[in-house]
C-alpha atoms as a PDB file:
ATOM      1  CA  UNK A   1      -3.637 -87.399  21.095  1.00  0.00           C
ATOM      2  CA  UNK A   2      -1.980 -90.398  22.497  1.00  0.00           C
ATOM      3  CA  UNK A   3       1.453 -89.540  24.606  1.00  0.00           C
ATOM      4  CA  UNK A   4       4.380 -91.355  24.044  1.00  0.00           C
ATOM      5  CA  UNK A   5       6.555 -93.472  27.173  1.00  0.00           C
ATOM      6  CA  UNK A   6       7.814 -90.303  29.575  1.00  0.00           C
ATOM      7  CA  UNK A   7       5.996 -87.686  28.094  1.00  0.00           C
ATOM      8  CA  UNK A   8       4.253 -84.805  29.896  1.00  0.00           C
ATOM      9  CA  UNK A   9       1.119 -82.430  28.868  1.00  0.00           C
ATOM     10  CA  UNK A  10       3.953 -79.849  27.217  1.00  0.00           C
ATOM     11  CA  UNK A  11       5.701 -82.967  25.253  1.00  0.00           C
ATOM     12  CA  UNK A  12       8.548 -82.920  26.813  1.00  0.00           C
ATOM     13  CA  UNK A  13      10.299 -85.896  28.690  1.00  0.00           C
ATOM     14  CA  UNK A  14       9.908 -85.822  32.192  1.00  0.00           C
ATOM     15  CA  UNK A  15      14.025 -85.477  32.231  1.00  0.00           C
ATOM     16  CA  UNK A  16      14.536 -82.850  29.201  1.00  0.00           C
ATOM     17  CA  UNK A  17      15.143 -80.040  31.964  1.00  0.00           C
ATOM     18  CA  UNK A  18      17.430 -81.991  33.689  1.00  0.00           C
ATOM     19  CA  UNK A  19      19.109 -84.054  30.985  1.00  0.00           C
ATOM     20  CA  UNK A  20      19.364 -81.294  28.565  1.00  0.00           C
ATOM     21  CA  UNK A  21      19.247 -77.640  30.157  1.00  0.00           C
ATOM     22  CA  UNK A  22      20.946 -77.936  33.731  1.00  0.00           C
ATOM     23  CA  UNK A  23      23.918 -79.609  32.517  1.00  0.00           C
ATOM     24  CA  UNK A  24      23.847 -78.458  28.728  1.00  0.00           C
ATOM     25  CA  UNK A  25      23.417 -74.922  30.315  1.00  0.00           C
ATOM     26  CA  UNK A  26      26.959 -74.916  31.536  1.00  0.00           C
ATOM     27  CA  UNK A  27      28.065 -76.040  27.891  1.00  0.00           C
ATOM     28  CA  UNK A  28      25.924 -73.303  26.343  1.00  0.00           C
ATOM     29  CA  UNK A  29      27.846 -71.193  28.698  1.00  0.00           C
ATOM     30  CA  UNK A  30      31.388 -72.784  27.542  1.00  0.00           C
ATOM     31  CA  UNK A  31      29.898 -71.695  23.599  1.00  0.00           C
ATOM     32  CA  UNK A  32      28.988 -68.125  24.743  1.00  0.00           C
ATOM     33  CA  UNK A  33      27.827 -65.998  22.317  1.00  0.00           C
ATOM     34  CA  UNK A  34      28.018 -68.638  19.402  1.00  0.00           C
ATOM     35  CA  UNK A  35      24.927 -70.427  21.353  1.00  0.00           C
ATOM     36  CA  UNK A  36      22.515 -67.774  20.441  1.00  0.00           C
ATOM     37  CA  UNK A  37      21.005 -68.456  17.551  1.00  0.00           C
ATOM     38  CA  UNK A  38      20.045 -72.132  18.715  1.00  0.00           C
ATOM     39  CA  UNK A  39      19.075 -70.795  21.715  1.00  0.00           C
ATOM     40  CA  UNK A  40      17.099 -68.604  20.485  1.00  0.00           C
ATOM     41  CA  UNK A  41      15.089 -71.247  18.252  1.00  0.00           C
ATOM     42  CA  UNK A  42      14.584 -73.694  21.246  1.00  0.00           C
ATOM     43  CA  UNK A  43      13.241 -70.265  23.491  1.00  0.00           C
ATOM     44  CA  UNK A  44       9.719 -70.737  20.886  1.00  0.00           C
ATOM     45  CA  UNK A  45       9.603 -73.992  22.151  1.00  0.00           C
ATOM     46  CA  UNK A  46       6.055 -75.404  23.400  1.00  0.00           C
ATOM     47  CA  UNK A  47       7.485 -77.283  26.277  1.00  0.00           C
ATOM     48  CA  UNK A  48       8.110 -74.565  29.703  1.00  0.00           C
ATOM     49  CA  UNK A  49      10.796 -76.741  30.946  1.00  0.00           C
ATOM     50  CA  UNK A  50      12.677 -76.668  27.960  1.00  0.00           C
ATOM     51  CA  UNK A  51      12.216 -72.454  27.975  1.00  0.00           C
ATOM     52  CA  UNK A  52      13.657 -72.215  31.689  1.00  0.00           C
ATOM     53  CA  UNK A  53      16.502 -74.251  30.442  1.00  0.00           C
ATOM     54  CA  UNK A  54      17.520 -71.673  27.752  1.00  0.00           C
ATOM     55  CA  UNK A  55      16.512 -68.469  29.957  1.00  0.00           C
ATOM     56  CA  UNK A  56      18.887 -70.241  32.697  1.00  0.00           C
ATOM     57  CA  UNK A  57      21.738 -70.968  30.006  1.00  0.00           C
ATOM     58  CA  UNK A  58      21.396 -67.093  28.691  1.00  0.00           C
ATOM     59  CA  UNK A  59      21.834 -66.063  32.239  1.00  0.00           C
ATOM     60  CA  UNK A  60      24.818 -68.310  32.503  1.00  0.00           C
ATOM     61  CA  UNK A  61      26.400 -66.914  29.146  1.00  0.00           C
ATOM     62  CA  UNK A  62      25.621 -63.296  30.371  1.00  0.00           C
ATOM     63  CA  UNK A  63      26.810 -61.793  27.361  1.00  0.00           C
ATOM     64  CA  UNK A  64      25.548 -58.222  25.558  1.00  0.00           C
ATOM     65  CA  UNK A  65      23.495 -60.284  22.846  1.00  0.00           C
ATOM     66  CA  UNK A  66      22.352 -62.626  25.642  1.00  0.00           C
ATOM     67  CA  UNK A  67      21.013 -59.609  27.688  1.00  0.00           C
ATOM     68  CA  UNK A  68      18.822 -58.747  24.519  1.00  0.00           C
ATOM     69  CA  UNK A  69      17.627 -61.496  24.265  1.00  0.00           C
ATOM     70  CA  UNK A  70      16.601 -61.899  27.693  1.00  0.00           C
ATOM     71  CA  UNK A  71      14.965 -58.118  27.560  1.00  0.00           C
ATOM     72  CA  UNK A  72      13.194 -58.872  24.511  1.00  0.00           C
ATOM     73  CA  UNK A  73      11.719 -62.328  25.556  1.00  0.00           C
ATOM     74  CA  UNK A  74      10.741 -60.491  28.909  1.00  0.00           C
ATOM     75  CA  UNK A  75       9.174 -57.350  26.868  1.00  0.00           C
ATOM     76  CA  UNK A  76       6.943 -59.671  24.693  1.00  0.00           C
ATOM     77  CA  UNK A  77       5.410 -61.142  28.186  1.00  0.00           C
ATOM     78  CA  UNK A  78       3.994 -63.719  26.306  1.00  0.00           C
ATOM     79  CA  UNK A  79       5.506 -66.770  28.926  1.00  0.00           C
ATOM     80  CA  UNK A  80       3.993 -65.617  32.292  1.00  0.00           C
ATOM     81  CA  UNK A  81       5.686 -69.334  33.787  1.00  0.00           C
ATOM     82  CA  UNK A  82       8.915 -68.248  33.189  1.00  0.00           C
ATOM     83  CA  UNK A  83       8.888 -64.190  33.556  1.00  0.00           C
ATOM     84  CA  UNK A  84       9.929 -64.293  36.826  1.00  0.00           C
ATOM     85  CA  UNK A  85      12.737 -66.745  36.186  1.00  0.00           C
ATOM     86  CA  UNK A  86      13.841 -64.733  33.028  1.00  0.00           C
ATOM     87  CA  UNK A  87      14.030 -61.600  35.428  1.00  0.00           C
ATOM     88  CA  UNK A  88      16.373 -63.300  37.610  1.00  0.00           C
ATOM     89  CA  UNK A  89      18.527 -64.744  34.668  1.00  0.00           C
ATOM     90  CA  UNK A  90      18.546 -60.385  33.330  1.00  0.00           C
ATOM     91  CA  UNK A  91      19.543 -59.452  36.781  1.00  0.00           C
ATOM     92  CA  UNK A  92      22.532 -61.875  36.488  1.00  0.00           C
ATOM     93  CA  UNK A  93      23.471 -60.922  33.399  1.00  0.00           C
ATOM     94  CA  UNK A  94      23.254 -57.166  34.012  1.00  0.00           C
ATOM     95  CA  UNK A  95      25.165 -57.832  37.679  1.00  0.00           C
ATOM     96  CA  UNK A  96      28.192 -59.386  34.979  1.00  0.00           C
ATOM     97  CA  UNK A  97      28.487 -56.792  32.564  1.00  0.00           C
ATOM     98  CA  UNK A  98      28.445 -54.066  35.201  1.00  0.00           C
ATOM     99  CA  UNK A  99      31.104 -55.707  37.231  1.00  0.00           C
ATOM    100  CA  UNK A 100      33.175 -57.938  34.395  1.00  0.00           C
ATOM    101  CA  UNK A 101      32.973 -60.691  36.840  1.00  0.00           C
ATOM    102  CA  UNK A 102      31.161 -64.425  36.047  1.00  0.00           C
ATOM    103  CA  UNK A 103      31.451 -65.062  40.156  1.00  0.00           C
ATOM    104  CA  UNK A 104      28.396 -63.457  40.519  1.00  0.00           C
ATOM    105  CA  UNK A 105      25.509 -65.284  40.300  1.00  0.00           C
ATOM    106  CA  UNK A 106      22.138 -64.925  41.891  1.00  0.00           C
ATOM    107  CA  UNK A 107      19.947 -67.411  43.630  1.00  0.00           C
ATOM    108  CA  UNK A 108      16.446 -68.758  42.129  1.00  0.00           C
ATOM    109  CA  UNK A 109      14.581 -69.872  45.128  1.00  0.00           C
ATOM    110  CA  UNK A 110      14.699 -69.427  48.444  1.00  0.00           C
ATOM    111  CA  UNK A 111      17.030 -71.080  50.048  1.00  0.00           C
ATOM    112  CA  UNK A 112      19.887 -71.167  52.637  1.00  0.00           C
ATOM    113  CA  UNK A 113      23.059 -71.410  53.576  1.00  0.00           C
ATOM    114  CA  UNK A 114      24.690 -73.367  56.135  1.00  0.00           C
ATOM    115  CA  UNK A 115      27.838 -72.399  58.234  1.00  0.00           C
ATOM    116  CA  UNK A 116      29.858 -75.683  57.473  1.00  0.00           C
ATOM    117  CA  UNK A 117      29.415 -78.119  54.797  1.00  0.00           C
ATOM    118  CA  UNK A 118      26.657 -80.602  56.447  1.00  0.00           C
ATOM    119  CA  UNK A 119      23.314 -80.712  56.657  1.00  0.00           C
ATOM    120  CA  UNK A 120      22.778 -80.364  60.558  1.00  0.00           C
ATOM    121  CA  UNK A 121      25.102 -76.864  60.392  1.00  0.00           C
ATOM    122  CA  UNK A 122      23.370 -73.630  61.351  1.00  0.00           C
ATOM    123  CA  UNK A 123      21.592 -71.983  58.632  1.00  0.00           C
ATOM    124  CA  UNK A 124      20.158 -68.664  57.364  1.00  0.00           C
ATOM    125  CA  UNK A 125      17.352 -68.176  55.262  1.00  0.00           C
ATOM    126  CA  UNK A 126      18.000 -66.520  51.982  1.00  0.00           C
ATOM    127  CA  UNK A 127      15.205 -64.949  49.462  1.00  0.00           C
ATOM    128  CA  UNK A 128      15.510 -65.771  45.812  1.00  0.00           C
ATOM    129  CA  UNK A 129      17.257 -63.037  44.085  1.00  0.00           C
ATOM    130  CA  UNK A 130      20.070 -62.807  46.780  1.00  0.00           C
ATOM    131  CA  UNK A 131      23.092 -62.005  44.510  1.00  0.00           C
ATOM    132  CA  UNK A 132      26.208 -64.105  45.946  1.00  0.00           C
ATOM    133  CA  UNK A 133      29.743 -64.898  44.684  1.00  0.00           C
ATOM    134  CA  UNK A 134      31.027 -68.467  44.236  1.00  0.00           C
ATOM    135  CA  UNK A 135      33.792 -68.939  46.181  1.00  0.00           C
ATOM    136  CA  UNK A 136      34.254 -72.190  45.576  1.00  0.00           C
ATOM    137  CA  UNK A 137      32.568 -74.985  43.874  1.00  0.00           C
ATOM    138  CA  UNK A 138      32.002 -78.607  44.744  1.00  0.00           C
ATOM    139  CA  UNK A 139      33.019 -79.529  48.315  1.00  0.00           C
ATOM    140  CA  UNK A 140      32.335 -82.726  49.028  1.00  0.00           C
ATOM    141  CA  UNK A 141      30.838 -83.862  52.522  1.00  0.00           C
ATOM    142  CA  UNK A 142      33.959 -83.971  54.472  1.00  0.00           C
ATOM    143  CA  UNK A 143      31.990 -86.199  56.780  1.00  0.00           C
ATOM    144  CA  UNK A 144      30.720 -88.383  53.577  1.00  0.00           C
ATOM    145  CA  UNK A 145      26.911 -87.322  54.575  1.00  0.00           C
ATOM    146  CA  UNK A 146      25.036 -88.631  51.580  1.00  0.00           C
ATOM    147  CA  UNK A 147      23.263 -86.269  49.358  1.00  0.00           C
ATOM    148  CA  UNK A 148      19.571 -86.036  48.335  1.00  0.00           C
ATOM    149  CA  UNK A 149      20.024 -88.981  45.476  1.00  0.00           C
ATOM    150  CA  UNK A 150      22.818 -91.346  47.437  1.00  0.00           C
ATOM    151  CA  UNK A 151      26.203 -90.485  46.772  1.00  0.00           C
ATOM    152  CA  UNK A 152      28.309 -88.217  48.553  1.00  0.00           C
ATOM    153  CA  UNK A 153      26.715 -84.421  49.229  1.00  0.00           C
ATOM    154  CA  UNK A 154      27.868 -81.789  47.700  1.00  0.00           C
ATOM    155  CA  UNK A 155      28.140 -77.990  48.754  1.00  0.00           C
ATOM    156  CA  UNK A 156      29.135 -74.688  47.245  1.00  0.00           C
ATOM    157  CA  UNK A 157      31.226 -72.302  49.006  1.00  0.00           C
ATOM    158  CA  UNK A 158      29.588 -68.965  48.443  1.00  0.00           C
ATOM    159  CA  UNK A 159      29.974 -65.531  50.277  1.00  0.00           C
ATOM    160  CA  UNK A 160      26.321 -62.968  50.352  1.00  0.00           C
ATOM    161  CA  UNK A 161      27.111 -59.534  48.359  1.00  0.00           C
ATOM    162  CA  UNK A 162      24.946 -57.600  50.585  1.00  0.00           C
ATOM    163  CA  UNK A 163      25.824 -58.749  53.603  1.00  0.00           C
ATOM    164  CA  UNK A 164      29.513 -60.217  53.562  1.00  0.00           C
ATOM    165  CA  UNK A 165      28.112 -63.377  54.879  1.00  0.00           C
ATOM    166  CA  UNK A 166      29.939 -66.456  53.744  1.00  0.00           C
ATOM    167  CA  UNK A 167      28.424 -70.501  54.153  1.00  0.00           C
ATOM    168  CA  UNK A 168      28.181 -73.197  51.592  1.00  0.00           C
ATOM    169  CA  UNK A 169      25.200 -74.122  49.788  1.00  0.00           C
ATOM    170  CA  UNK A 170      23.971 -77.423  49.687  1.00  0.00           C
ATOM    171  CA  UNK A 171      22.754 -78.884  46.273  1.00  0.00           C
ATOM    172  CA  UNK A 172      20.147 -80.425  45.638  1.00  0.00           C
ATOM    173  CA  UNK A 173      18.589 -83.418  43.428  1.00  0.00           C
ATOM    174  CA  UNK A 174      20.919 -84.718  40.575  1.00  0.00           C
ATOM    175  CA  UNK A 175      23.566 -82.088  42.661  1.00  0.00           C
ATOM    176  CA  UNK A 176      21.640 -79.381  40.883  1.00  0.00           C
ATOM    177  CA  UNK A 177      22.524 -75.863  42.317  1.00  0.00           C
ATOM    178  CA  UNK A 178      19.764 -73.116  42.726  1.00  0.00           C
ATOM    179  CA  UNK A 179      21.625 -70.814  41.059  1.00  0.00           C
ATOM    180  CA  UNK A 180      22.281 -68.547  38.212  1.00  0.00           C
END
């Protein structure tokens, strides 16, 4: 079968994650509960890029109804790309409704965090699944460092759960944030 312009072996544009799921996931999030339903549709769909965006907006929403949905798309095992990424989005969701907070969020790769907001700041090295609490969001380079597209970077100001340990994040491509 012959592939259109941008297209990749799951027909999906190169950019659907990106264009459609990081950013739309915060709007699915702003929806809540009412995204469900289309969510739930679009989490049959062929393309795994497209499924990771709708695991990561139901662990965004973190309501009851998206924590069944998350159990019961983890229970049918039948996306072994994205069952570890679905058991992070569940732990998020679970660490919300226990504690009636949305700060809590927890990291989906390993990463970092830096003690001041540039990139030559001393770091620690944090597993994915580290539950942190956003602190505070987009903090610009106060030294206008440039970020990993051009433009100015940006950090988040988070603070460890385990630990107590506070340092900012630094985002990455397209200012996406590791994070759920």
């Amino acid at each position: 079968m012959m592939k259109k312009a941008g297209e990749t072996e799951d027909s999906c544009s190169a950019n659907t994650f990106q264009e459609l799921f990081y950013w739309a996931s915060y709007e699915w999030e702003a929806i809540g509960d009412a995204a469900i339903p289309y969510l739930a549709k679009l989490l049959k769909h062929s393309c795994d890029g497209l499924r990771k965006g709708v695991i990561e907006s139901l662990g965004r929403i973190a309501s009851t109804q998206a924590l069944k949905m998350l159990q019961q798309y983890i229970r049918k095992g039948n996306d072994p790309v994205n069952l570890e990424f679905a058991n992070l989005a569940l732990k998020r969701v679970d660490i919300v409704q226990r504690t009636k907070n949305k700060r809590y969020h927890v990291t989906t790769n390993d990463w970092f965090i830096l003690q001041g907001p540039k990139s030559g700041a001393l770091l620690t090295h944090i597993p994915k699944g580290t539950v942190v609490i956003g602190l505070r969001w987009n903090f610009p380079s106060p030294d206008h460092e440039e970020g990993p597209k051009g433009g100015i970077a940006i950090f988040d100001f988070i603070k460890i759960v385990d630990t107590g340990q506070t340092g900012f994040f630094s985002r990455v491509g397209n200012n996406a944030i590791w994070i759920i």
